[in-house]
Protein backbone atom coordinates (compact mmCIF):
# COMPACT_ATOMS: atom_id res chain seq x y z
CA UNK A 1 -76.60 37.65 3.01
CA UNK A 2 -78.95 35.43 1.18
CA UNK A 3 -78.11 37.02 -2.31
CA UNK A 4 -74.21 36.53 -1.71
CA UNK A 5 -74.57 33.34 -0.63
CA UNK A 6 -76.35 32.51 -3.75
CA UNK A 7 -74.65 34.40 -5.85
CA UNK A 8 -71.30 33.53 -4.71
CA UNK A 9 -70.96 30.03 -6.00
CA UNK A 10 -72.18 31.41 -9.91
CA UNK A 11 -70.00 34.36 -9.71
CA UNK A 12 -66.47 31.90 -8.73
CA UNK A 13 -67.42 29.45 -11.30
CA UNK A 14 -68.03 32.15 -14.13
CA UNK A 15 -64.66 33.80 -13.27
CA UNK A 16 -63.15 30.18 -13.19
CA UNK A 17 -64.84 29.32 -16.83
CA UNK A 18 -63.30 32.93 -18.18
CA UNK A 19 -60.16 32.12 -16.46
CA UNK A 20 -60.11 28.61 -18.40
CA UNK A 21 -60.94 30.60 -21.80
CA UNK A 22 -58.50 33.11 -21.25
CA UNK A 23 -55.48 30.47 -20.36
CA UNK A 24 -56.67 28.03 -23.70
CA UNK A 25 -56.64 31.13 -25.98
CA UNK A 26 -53.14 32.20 -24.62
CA UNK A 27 -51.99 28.31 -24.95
CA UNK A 28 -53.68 27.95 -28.32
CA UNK A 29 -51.73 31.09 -29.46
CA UNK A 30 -48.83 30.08 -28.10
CA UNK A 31 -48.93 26.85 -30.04
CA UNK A 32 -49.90 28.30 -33.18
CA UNK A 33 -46.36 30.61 -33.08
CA UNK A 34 -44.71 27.27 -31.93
CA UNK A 35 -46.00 25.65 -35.21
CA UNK A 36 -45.31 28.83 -37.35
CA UNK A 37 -41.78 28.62 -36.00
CA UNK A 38 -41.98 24.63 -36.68
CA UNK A 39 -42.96 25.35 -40.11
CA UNK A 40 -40.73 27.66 -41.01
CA UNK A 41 -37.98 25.47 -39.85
CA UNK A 42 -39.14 22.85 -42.36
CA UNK A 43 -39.86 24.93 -45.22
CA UNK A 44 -36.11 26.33 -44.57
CA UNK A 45 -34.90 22.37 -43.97
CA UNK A 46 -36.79 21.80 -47.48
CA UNK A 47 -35.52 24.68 -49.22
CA UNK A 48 -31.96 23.41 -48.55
CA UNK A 49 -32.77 19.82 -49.55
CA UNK A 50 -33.98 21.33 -52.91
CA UNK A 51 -30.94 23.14 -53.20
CA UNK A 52 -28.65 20.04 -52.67
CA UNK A 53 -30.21 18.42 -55.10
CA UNK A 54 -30.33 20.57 -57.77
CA UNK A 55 -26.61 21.16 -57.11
CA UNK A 56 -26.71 17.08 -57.40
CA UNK A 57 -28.31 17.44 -60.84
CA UNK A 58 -25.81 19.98 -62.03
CA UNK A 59 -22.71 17.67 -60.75
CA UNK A 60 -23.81 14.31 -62.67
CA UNK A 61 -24.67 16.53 -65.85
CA UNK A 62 -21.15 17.65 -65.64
CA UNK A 63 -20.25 14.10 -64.65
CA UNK A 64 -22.04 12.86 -67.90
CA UNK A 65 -20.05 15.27 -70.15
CA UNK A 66 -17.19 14.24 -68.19
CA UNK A 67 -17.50 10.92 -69.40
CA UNK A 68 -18.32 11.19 -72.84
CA UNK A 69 -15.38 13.18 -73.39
CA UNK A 70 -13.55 10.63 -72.03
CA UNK A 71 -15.29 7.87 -73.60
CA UNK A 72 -14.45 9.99 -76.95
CA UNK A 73 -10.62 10.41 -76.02
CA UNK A 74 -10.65 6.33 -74.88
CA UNK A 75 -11.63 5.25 -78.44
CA UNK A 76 -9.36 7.21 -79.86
CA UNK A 77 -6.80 6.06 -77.95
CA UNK A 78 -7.36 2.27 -78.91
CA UNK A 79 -7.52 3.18 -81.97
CA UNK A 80 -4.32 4.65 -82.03
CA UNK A 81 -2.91 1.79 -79.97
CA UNK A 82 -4.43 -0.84 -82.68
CA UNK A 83 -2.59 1.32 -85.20
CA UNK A 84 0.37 0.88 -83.87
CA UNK A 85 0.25 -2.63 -83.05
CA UNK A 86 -0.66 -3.54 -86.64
CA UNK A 87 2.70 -0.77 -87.75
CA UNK A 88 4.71 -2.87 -85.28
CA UNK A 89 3.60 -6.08 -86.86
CA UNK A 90 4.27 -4.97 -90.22
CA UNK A 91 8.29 -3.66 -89.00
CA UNK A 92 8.54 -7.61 -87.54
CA UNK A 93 7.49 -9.18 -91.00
CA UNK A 94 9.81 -6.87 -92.65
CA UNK A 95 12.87 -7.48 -90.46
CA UNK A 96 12.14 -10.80 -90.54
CA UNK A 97 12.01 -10.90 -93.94
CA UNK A 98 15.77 -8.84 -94.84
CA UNK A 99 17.82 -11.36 -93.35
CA UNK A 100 16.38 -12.43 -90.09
CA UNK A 101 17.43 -9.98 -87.73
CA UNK A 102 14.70 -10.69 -85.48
């Protein structure tokens, strides 16, 4: 009875400490998928941020273009337009000039 009773008290707490082991592995485990999962979500959250902004990049290069075309088209336009004008100025001298119609 003597060896049980002395035995007793070392053989709960080394079940308890293997008990505690056992339980922080299966936690520590548990956490480790938890932050796998975690980090998978991110890299998957970054991949698509990447994505949108590459797609960004490609949409203001075409944006540029966009605009130098029109830019191009613009000048040509008031070019035109100061053509014109100075044709139209030259048509009022003229009529101006044969009699005064205007």
């Amino acid at each position: 009875m003597d060896i049980l009773h002395d035995w007793l008290p070392i053989g709960i707490s080394l079940m308890a400490l293997i008990f505690t082991a056992v339980t922080f592995i299966r936690a520590s485990h548990r956490e480790t998928g938890e932050h796998a999962m975690e980090r998978a979500t991110m890299i998957a959250d970054l991949r698509y941020i990447r994505q949108a902004i590459e797609d960004m990049k490609v949409e203001s290069k075409v944006l540029k273009e966009d605009m130098r075309t029109m830019d191009l088209r613009l000048t040509s336009v008031e070019a035109s337009t100061a053509s014109a004008h100075k044709r139209m100025d030259e048509m009022i001298k003229a009529l101006r000039g044969e009699g005064g119609l205007l």
